[in-house]
N, C-alpha and C. Protein backbone atom coordinates (compact mmCIF):
# COMPACT_ATOMS: atom_id res chain seq x y z
N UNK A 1 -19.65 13.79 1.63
CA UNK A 1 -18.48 12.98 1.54
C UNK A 1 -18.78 11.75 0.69
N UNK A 2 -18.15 11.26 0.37
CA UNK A 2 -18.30 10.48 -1.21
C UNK A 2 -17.40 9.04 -0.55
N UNK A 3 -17.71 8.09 -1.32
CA UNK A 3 -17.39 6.37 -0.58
C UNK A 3 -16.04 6.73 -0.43
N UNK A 4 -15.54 7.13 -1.60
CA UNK A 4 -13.83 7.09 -1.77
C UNK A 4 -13.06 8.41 -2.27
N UNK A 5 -11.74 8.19 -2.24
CA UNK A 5 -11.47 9.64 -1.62
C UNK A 5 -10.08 9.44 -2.72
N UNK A 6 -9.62 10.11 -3.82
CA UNK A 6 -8.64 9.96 -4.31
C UNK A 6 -7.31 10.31 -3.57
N UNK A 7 -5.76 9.68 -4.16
CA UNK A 7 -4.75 9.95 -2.90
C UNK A 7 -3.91 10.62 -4.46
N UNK A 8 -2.47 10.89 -3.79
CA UNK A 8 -1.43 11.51 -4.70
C UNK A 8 -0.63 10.39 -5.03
N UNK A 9 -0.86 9.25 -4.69
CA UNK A 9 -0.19 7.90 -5.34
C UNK A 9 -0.75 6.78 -5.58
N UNK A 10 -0.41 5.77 -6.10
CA UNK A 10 -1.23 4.76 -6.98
C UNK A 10 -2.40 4.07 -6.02
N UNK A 11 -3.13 4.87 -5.12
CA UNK A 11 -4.18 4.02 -4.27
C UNK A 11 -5.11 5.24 -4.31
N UNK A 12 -6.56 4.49 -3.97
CA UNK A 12 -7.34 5.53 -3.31
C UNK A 12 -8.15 4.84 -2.26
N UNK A 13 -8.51 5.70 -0.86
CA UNK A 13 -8.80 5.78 0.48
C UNK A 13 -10.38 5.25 0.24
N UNK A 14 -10.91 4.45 1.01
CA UNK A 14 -12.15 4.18 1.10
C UNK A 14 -12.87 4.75 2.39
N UNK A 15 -13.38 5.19 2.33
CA UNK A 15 -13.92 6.43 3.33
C UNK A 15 -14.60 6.15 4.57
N UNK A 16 -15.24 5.08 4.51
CA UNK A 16 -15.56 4.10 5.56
C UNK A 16 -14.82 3.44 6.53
N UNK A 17 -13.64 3.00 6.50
CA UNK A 17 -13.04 2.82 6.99
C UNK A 17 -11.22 3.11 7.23
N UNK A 18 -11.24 4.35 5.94
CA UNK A 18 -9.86 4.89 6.00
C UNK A 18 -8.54 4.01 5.02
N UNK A 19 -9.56 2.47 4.55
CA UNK A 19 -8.56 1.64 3.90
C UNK A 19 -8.22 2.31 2.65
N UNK A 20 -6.71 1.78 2.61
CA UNK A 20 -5.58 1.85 1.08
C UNK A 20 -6.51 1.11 0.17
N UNK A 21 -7.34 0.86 -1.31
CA UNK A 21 -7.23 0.47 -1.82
C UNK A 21 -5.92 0.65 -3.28
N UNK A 22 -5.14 -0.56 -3.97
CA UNK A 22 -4.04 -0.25 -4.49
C UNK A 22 -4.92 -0.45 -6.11
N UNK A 23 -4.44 0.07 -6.77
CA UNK A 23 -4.57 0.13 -8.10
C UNK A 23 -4.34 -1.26 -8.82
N UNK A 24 -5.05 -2.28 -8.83
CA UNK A 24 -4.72 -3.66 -8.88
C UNK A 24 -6.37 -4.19 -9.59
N UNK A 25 -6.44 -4.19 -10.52
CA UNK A 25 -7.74 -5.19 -10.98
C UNK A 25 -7.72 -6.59 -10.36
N UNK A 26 -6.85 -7.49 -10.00
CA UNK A 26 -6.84 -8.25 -9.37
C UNK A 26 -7.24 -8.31 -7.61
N UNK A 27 -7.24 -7.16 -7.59
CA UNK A 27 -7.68 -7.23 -5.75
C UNK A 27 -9.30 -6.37 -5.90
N UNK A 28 -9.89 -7.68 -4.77
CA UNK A 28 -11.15 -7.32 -4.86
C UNK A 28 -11.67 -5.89 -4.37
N UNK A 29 -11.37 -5.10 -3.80
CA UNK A 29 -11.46 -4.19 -3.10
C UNK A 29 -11.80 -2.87 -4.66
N UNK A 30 -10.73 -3.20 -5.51
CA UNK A 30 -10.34 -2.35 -6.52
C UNK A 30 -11.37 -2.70 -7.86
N UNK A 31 -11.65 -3.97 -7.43
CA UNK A 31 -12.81 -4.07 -8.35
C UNK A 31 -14.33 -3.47 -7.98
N UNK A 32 -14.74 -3.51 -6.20
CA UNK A 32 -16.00 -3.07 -6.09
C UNK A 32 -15.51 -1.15 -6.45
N UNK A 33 -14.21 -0.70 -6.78
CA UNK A 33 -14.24 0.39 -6.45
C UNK A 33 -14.63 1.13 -8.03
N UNK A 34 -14.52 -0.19 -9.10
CA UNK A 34 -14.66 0.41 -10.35
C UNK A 34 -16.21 -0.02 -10.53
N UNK A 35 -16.95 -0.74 -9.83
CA UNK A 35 -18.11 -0.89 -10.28
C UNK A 35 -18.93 0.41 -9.55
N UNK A 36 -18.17 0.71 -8.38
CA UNK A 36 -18.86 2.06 -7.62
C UNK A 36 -18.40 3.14 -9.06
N UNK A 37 -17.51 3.58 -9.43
CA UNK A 37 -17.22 4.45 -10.62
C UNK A 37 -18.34 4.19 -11.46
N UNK A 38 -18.33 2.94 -11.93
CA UNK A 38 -19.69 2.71 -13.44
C UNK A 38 -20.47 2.98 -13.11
N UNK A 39 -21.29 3.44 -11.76
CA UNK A 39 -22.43 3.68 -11.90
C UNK A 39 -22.54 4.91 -11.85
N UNK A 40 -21.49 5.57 -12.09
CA UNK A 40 -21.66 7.40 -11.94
C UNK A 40 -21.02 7.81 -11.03
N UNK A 41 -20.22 7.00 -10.05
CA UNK A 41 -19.59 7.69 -8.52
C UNK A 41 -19.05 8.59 -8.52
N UNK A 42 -18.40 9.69 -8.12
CA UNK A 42 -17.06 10.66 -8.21
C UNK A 42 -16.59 10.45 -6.86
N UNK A 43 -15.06 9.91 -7.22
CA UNK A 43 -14.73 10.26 -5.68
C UNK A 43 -14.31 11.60 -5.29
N UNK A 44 -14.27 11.54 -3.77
CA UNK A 44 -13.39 12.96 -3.37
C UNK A 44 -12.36 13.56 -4.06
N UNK A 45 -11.50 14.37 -4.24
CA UNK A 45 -10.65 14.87 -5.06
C UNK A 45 -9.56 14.97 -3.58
N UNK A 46 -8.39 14.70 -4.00
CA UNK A 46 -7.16 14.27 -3.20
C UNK A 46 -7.08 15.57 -2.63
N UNK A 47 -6.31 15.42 -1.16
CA UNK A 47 -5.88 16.40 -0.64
C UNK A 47 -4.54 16.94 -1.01
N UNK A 48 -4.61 18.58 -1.40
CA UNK A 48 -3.10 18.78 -2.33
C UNK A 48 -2.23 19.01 -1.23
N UNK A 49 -2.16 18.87 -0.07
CA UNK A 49 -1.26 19.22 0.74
C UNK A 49 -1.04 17.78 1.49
N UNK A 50 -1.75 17.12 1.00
CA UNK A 50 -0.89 15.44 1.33
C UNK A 50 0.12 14.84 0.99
N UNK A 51 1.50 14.90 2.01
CA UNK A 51 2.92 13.96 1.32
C UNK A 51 2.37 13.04 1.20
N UNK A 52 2.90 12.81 -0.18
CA UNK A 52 2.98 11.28 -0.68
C UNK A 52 3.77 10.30 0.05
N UNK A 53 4.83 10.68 0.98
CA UNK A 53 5.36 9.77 1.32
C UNK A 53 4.93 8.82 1.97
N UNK A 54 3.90 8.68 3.20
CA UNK A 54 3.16 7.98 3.18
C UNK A 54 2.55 6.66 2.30
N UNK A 55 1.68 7.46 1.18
CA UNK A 55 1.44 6.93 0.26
C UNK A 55 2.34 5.82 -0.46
N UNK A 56 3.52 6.45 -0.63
CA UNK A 56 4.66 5.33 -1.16
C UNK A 56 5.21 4.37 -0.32
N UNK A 57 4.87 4.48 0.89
CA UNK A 57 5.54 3.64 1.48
C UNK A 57 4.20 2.33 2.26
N UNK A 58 3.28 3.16 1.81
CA UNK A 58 2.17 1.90 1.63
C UNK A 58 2.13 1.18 0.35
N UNK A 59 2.66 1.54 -0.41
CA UNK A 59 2.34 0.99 -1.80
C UNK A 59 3.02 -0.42 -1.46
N UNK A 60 4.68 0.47 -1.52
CA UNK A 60 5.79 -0.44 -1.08
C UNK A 60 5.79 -1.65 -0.14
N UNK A 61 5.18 -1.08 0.88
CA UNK A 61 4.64 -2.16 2.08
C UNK A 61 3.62 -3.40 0.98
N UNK A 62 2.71 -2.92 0.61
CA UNK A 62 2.09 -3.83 -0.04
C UNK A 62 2.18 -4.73 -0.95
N UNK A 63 3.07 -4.51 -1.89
CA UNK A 63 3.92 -5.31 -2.21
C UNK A 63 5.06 -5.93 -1.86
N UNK A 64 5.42 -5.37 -0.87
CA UNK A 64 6.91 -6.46 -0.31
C UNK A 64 5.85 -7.70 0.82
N UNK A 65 4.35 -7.27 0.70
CA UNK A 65 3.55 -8.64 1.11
C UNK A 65 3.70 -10.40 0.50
N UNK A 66 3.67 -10.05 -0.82
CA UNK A 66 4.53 -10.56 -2.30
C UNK A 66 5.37 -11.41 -1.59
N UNK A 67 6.49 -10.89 -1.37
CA UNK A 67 8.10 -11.60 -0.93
C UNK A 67 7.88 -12.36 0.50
N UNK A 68 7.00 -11.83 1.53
CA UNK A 68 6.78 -12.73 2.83
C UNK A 68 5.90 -13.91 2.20
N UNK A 69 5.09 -13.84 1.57
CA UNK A 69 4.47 -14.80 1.10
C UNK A 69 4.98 -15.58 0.46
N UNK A 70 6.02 -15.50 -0.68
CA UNK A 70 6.65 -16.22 -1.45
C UNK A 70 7.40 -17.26 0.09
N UNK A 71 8.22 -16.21 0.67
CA UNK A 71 8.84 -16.88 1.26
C UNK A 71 8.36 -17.96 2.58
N UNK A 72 6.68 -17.94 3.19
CA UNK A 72 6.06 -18.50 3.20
C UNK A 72 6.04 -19.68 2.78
N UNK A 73 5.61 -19.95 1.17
CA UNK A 73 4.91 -20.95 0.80
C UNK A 73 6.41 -21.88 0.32
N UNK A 74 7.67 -21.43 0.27
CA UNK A 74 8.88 -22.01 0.33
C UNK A 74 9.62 -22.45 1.50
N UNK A 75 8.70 -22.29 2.62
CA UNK A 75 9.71 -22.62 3.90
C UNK A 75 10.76 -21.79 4.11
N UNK A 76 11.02 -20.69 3.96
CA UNK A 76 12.56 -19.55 3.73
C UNK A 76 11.89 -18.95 4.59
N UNK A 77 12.68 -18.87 5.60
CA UNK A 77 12.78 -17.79 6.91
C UNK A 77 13.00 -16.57 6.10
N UNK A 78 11.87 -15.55 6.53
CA UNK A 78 11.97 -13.97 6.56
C UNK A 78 13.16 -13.55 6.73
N UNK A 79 14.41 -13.18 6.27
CA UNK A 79 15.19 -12.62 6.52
C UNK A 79 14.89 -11.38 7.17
N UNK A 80 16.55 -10.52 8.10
CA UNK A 80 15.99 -9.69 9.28
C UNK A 80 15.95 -8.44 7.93
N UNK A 81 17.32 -8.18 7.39
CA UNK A 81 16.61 -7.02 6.12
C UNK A 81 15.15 -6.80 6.09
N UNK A 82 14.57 -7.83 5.81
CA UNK A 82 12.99 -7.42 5.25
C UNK A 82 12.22 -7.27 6.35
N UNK A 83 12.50 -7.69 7.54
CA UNK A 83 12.02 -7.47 8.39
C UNK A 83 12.47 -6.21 9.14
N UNK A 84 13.24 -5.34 8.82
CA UNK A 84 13.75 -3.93 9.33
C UNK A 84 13.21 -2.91 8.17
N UNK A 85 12.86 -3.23 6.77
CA UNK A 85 12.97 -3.05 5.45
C UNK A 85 10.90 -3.02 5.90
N UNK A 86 10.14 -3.52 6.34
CA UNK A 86 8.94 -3.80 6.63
C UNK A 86 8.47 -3.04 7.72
N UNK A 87 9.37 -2.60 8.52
CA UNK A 87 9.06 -1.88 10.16
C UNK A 87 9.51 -0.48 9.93
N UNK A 88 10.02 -0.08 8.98
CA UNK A 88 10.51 0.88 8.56
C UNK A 88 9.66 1.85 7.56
N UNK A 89 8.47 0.86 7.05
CA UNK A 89 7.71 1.67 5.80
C UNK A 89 6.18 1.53 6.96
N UNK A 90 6.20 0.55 7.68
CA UNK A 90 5.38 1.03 8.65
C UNK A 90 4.95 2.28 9.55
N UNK A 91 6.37 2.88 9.76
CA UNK A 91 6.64 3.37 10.81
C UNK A 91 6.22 4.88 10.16
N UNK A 92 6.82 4.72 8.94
CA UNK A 92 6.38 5.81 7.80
C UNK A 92 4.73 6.17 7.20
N UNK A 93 4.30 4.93 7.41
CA UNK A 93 2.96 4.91 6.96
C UNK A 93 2.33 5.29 8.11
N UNK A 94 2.54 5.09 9.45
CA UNK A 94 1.12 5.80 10.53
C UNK A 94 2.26 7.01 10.95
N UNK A 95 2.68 7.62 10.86
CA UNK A 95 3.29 9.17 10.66
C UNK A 95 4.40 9.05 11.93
N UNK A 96 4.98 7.79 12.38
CA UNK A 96 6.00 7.63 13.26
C UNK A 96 7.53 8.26 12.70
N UNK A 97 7.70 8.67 11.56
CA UNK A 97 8.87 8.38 10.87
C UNK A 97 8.69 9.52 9.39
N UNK A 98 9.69 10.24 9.95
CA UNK A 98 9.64 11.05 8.13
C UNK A 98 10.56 10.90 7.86
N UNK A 99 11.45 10.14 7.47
CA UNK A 99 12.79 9.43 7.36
C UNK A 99 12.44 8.98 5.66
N UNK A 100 13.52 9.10 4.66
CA UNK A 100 13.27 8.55 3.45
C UNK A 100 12.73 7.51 3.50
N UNK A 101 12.05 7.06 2.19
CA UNK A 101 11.43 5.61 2.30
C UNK A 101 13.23 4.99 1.98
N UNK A 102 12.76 3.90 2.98
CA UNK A 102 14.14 2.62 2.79
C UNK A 102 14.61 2.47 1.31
N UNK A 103 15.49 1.05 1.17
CA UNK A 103 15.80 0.70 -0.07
C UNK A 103 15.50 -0.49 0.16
N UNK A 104 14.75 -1.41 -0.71
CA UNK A 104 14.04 -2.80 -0.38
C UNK A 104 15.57 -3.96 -0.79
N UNK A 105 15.56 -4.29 0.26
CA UNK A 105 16.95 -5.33 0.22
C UNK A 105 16.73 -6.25 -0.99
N UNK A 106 17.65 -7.34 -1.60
CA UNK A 106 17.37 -7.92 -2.09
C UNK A 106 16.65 -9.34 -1.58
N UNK A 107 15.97 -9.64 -2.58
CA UNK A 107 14.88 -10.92 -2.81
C UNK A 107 15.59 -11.67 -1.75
N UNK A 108 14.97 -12.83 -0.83
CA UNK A 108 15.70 -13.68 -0.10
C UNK A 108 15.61 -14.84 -1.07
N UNK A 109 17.05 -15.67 -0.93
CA UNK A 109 17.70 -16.76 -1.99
C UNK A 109 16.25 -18.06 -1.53
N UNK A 110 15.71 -18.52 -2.47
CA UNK A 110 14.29 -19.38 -2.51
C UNK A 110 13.00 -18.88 -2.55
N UNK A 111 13.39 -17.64 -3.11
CA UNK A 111 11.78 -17.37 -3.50
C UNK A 111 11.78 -16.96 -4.95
């Protein structure tokens, strides 16, 4: 078994502990994962019978991190949208829910 484990959407699985890394040169995770590549790594090869949906709705989750934060560092209450819009791609991501992925509400007004 190999550190990391390729997925069918823009992340791959770190094997140690099962984490999403996202396709992001900016996140550290994604950087130790290209220095593991330079030195010759291969990861696992994706499982072909894995829905992506999952997958997308972690992506999604991970970036609508983005918008709580914005709205964070502005004092703007979480609206409940994003907060039903957030419990919803959760619910999808640990296999509670095979329900389409949501539609991400719009931006809350101050961020």
């Amino acid at each position: 078994m190999s550190a990391y484990k390729l997925t069918n959407g823009l992340t791959v699985i770190r094997t140690i502990d099962n984490a999403y890394v996202p396709f992001d040169i900016m996140n550290k995770d994604y950087q130790d994962y290209e220095v593991w590549l330079g030195l010759g790594n291969i990861p696992d090869a994706a499982d072909p019978t894995q829905s992506t949906l999952p997958l997308q709705a972690q992506e999604l989750l991970n970036k609508s991190d983005i918008t709580i934060l914005r709205c964070v560092e502005n004092s703007v209450a979480v609206p409940l949208a994003w907060m039903i819009y957030r419990a919803a791609l959760r619910d999808i991501v640990n296999g509670s829910s095979t329900d389409p992925l949501p539609i991400q509400p719009s931006y809350p007004v101050g961020t």
